[in-house]
Protein backbone atom coordinates (compact mmCIF):
# COMPACT_ATOMS: atom_id res chain seq x y z
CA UNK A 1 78.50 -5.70 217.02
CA UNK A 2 75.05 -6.52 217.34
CA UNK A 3 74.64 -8.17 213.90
CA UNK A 4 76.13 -5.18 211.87
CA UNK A 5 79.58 -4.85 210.56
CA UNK A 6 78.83 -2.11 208.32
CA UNK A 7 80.45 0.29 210.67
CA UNK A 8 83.67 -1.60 211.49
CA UNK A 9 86.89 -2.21 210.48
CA UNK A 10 89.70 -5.10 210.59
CA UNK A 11 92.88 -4.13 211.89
CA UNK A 12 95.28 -6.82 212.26
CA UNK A 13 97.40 -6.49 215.51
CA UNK A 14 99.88 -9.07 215.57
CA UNK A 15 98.93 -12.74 214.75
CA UNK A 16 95.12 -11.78 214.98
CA UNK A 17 92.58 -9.67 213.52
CA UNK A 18 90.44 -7.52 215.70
CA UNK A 19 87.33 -5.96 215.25
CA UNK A 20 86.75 -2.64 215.77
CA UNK A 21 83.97 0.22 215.21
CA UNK A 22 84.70 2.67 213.95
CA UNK A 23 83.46 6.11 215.20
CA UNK A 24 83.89 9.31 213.08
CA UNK A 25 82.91 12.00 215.31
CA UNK A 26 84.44 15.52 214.81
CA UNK A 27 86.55 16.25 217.74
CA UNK A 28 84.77 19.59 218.42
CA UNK A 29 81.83 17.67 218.54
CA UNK A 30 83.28 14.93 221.61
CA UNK A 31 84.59 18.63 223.91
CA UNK A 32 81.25 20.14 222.87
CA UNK A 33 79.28 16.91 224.53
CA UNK A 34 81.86 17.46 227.68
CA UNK A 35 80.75 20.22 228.30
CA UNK A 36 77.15 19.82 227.92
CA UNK A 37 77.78 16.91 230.40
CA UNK A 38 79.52 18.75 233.03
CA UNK A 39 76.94 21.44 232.51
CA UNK A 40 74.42 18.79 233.09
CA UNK A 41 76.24 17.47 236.27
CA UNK A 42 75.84 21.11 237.71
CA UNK A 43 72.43 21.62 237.25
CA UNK A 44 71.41 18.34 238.81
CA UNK A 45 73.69 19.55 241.43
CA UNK A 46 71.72 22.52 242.11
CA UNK A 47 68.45 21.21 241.39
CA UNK A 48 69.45 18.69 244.30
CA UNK A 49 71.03 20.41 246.61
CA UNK A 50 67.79 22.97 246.74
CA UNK A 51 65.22 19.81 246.87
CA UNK A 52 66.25 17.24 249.00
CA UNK A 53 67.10 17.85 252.42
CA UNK A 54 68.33 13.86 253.83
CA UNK A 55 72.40 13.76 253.38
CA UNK A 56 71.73 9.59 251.68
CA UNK A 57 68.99 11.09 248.83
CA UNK A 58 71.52 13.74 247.99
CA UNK A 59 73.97 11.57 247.42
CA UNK A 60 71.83 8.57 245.50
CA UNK A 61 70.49 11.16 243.34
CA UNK A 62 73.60 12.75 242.25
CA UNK A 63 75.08 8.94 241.86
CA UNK A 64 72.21 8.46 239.60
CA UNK A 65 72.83 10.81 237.20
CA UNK A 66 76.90 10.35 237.67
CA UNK A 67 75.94 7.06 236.30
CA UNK A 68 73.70 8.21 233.36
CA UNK A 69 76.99 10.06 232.50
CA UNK A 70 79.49 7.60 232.50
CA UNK A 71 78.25 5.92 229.34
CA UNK A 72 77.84 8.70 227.12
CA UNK A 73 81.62 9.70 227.96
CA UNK A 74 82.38 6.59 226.90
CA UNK A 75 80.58 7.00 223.67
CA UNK A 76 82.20 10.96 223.14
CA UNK A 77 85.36 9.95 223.56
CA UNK A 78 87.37 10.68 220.27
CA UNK A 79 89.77 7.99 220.99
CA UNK A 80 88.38 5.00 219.36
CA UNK A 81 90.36 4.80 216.34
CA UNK A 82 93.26 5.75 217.74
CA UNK A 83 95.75 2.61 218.23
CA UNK A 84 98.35 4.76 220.95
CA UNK A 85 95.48 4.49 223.52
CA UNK A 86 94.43 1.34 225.64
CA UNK A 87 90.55 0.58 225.95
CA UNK A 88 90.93 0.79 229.46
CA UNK A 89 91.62 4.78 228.83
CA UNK A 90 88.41 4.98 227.34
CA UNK A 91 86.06 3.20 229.51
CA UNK A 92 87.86 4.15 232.90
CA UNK A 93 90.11 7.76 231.82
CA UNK A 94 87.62 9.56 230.59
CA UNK A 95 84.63 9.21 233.17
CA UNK A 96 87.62 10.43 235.81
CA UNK A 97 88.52 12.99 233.34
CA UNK A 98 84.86 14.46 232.43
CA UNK A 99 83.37 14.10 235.46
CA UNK A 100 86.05 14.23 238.75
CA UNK A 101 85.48 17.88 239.09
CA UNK A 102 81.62 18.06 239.37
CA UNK A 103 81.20 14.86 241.59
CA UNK A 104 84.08 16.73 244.19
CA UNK A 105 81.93 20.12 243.67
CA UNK A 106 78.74 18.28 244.53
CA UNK A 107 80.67 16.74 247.65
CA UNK A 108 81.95 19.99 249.04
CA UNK A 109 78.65 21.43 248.60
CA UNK A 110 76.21 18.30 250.04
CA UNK A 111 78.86 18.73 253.29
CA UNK A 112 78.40 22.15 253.81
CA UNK A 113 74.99 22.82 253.00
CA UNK A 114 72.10 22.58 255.30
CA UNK A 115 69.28 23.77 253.15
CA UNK A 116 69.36 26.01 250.29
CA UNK A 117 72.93 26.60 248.37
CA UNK A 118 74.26 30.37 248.61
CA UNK A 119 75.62 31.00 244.85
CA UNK A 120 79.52 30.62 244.81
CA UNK A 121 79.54 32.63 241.59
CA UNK A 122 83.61 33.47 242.31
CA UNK A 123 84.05 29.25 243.32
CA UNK A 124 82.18 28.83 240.30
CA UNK A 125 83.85 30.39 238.05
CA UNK A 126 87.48 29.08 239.33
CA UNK A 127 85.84 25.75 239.03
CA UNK A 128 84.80 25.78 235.37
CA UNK A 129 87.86 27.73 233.78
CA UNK A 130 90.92 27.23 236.37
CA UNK A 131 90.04 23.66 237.85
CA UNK A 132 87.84 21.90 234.70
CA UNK A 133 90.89 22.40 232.77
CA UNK A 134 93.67 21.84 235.11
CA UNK A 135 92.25 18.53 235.96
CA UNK A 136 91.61 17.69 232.45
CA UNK A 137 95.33 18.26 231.66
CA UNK A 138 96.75 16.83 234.50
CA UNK A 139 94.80 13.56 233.89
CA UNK A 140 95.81 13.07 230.30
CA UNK A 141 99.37 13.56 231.61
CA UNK A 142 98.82 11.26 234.52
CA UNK A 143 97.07 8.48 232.19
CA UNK A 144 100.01 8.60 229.75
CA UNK A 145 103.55 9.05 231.85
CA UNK A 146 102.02 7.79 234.94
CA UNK A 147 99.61 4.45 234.15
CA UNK A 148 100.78 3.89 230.99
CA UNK A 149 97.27 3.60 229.30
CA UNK A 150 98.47 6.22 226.55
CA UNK A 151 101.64 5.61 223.84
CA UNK A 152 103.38 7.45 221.97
């Protein structure tokens, strides 16, 4: 890629050779960067939802930095090596893993709210340690038994 092969290896898949880099990130390191970019997702929820008032701004703004996020899942994930998972697990799973749960928060919240957000410190919480994880479960289940994009 881009000129370099330093950081790539040849694994031969059948009757071809394929290219792939090769990304060594400690796994703690790929949840850690999750969770800073969930936490990010919430504080550009709140930071919107106190500052912009039209219903259409809301929602581009959030979008925006939805889309900021996508990419950097995409670079976190810690599934590049691994030949039991389909690219398309990658570069479509985990944006709907990482970031389902904020996007429906900020929907639920842009719906209901008129001007300032009251804090939903109980919904909060329940988000981040019943619903974060649930989801994030039930997705790697769903992308493996259901669609397939996971062997093992």
């Amino acid at each position: 890629m881009f000129g370099s092969y330093r950081n790539t290896k040849i694994l031969k898949t059948g009757l071809r050779a394929e290219r792939r880099v090769t990304m060594n990130i400690p796994i703690w390191i790929t949840y850690a960067g999750s969770i800073a970019l969930i936490f990010f997702l919430y504080g550009a929820k709140g930071v919107i939802l106190r500052n912009a008032r039209n219903p259409r701004v809301r929602i581009a703004l959030f979008s925006i930095a939805v889309a900021v996020c996508i990419p950097v899942t995409w670079g976190l994930s810690p599934d590049w090596n691994n030949r039991h998972v389909f690219r398309i697990a990658i570069y479509v799973g985990s944006p709907i893993a990482t970031l389902t749960i904020p996007v429906i928060s900020f929907l639920a919240d842009s719906a209901r709210t008129n001007g300032i957000p009251r804090p939903r410190l109980v919904r909060g919480l329940l988000e981040w340690f019943v619903a974060v994880p649930l989801w994030f479960v039930g997705w790697a289940f769903f992308e493996a038994f259901v669609m397939g994009w996971v062997w093992i």
